[in-house]
Protein backbone atom coordinates (compact mmCIF):
# COMPACT_ATOMS: atom_id res chain seq x y z
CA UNK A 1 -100.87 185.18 117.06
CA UNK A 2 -96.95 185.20 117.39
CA UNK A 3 -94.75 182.22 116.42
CA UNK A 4 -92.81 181.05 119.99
CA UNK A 5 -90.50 179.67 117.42
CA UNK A 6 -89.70 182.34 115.00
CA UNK A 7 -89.19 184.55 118.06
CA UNK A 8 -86.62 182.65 119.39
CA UNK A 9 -85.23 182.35 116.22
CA UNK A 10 -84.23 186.11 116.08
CA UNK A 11 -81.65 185.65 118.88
CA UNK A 12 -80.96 181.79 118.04
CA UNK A 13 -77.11 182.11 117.79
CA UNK A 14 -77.24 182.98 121.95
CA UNK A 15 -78.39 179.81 122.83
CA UNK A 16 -76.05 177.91 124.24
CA UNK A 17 -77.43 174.90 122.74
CA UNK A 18 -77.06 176.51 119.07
CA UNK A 19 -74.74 174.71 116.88
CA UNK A 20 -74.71 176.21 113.62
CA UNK A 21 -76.96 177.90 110.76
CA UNK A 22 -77.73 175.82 107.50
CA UNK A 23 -78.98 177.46 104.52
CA UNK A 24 -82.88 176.32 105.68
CA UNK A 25 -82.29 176.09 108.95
CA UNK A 26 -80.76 176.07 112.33
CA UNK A 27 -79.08 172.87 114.30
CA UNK A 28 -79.46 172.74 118.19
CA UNK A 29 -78.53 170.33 120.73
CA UNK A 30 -81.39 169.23 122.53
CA UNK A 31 -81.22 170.00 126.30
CA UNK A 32 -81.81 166.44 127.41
CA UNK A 33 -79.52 164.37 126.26
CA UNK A 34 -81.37 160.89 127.38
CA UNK A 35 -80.53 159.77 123.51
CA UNK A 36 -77.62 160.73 123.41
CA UNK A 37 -76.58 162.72 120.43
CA UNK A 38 -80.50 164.40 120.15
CA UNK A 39 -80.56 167.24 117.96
CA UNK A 40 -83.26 169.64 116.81
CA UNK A 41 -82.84 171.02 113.36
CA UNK A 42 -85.40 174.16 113.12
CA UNK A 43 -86.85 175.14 109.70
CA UNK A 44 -86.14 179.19 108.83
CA UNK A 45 -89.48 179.44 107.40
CA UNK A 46 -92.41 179.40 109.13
CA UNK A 47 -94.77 176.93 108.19
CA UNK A 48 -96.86 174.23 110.18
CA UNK A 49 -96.03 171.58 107.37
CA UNK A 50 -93.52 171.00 104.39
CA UNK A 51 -96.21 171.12 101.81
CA UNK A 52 -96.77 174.70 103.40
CA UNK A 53 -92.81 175.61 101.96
CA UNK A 54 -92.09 176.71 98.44
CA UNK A 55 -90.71 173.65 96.61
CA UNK A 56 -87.01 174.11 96.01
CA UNK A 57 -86.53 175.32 99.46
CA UNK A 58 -88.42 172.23 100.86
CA UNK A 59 -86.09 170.02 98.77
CA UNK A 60 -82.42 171.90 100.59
CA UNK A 61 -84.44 171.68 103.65
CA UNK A 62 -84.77 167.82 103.26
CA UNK A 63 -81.43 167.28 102.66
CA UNK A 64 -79.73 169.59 105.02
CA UNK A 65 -81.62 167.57 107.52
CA UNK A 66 -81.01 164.53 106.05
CA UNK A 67 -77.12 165.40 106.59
CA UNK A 68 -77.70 166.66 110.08
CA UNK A 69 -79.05 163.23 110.79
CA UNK A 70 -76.17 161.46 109.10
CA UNK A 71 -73.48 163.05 111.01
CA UNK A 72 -75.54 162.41 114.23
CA UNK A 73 -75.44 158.78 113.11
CA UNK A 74 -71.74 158.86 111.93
CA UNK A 75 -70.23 160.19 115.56
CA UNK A 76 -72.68 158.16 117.68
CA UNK A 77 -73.68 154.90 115.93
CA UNK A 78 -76.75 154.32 116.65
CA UNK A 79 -78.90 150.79 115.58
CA UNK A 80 -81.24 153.19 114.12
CA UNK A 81 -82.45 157.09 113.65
CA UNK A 82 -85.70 158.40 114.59
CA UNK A 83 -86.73 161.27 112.66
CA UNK A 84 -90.07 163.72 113.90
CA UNK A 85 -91.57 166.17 112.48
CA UNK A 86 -94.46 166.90 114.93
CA UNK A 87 -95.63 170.33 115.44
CA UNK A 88 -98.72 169.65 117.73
CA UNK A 89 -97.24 171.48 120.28
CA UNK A 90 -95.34 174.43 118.26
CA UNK A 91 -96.65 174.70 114.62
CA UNK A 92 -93.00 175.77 113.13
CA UNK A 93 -91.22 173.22 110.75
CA UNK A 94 -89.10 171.83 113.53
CA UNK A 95 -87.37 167.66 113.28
CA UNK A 96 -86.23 165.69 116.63
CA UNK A 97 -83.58 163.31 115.50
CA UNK A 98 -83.04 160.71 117.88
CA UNK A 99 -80.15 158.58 117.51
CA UNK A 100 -81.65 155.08 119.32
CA UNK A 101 -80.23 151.97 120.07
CA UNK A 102 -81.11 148.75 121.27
CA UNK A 103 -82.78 148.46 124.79
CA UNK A 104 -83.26 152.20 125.54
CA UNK A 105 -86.96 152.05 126.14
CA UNK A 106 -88.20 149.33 128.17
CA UNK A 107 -90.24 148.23 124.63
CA UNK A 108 -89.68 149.02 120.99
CA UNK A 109 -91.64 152.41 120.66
CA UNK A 110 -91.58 155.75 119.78
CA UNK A 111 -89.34 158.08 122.74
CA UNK A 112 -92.65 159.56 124.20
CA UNK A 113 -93.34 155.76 125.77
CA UNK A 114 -91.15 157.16 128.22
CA UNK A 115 -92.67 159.80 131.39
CA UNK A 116 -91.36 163.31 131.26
CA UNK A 117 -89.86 162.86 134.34
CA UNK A 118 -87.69 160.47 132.39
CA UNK A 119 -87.63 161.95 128.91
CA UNK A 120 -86.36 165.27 130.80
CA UNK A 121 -84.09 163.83 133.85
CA UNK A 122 -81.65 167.01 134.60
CA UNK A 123 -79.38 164.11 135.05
CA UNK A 124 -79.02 163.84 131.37
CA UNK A 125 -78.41 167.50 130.69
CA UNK A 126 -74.84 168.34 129.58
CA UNK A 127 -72.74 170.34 131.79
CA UNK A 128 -71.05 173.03 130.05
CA UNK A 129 -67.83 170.95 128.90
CA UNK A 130 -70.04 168.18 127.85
CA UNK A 131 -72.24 170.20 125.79
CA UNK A 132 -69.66 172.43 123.86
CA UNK A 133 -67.97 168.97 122.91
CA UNK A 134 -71.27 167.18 121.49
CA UNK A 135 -71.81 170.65 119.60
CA UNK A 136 -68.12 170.86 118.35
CA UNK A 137 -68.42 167.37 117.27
CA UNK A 138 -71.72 167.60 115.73
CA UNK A 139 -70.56 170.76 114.09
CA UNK A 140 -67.19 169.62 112.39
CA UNK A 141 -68.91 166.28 111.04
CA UNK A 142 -71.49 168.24 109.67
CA UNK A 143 -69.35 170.30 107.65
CA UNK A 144 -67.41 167.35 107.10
CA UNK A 145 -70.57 166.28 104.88
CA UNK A 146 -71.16 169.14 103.32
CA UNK A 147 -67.78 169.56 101.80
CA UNK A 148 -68.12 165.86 100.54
């Protein structure tokens, strides 16, 4: 059985969502931008979990999302990150980073409280201005911290 992941993979860079290629992986704007700032950073390798990826490239893959997380954080402030590594759904190495911040779910919980309906509102999907600036911003900061 085919990988939906790893075959989108091989034409990544078309997306119009793609941001840029990392040594272990690939950054992409989410499509929904209810949190504003959401990113997806998708491992290279295939692999349903990290213990499934050869140790040193498990370790760059930590920290390269690590410092796509911080730059998310550095350009939109959030009170706080949210970092998920699921895979029930796809079983490729894939991390949501959610920026969050107060009040942006009727309780303190995890995004998926909220109804798809919500979660995926067309309403909060970036035009094409709005999404080549969040990706040119995202971008620049992120090689901001890698040249640190």
């Amino acid at each position: 059985m085919s990988c939906k992941m790893c075959e989108k993979q091989k034409n990544i860079k078309d997306d119009p969502y793609f941001i840029m290629e990392l040594e272990t992986g690939y950054v992409i704007l989410g499509w929904f931008q209810r949190f504003k700032g959401y990113t997806v950073f998708n491992c290279k390798e295939h692999g349903p979990e990290l213990h499934n990826l050869e140790h040193s490239f498990k370790i760059k893959h930590l920290e390269e999302m690590s410092i796509v997380a911080e730059a998310i954080s550095n350009i939109f402030k959030p009170d706080k990150m949210n970092y998920e590594l699921l895979g029930n759904g796809c079983p490729h190495i894939h991390w949501h980073l959610y920026p969050r911040v107060k009040g942006d779910t009727p309780i303190v919980s995890s995004v998926y409280q909220l109804s798809n309906e919500e979660l995926f509102d067309e309403s909060t999907r970036p035009n094409e201005e709005q999404r080549e600036e969040l990706k040119e911003k995202i971008k620049n900061e992120i090689v901001r911290l890698l040249l640190k």
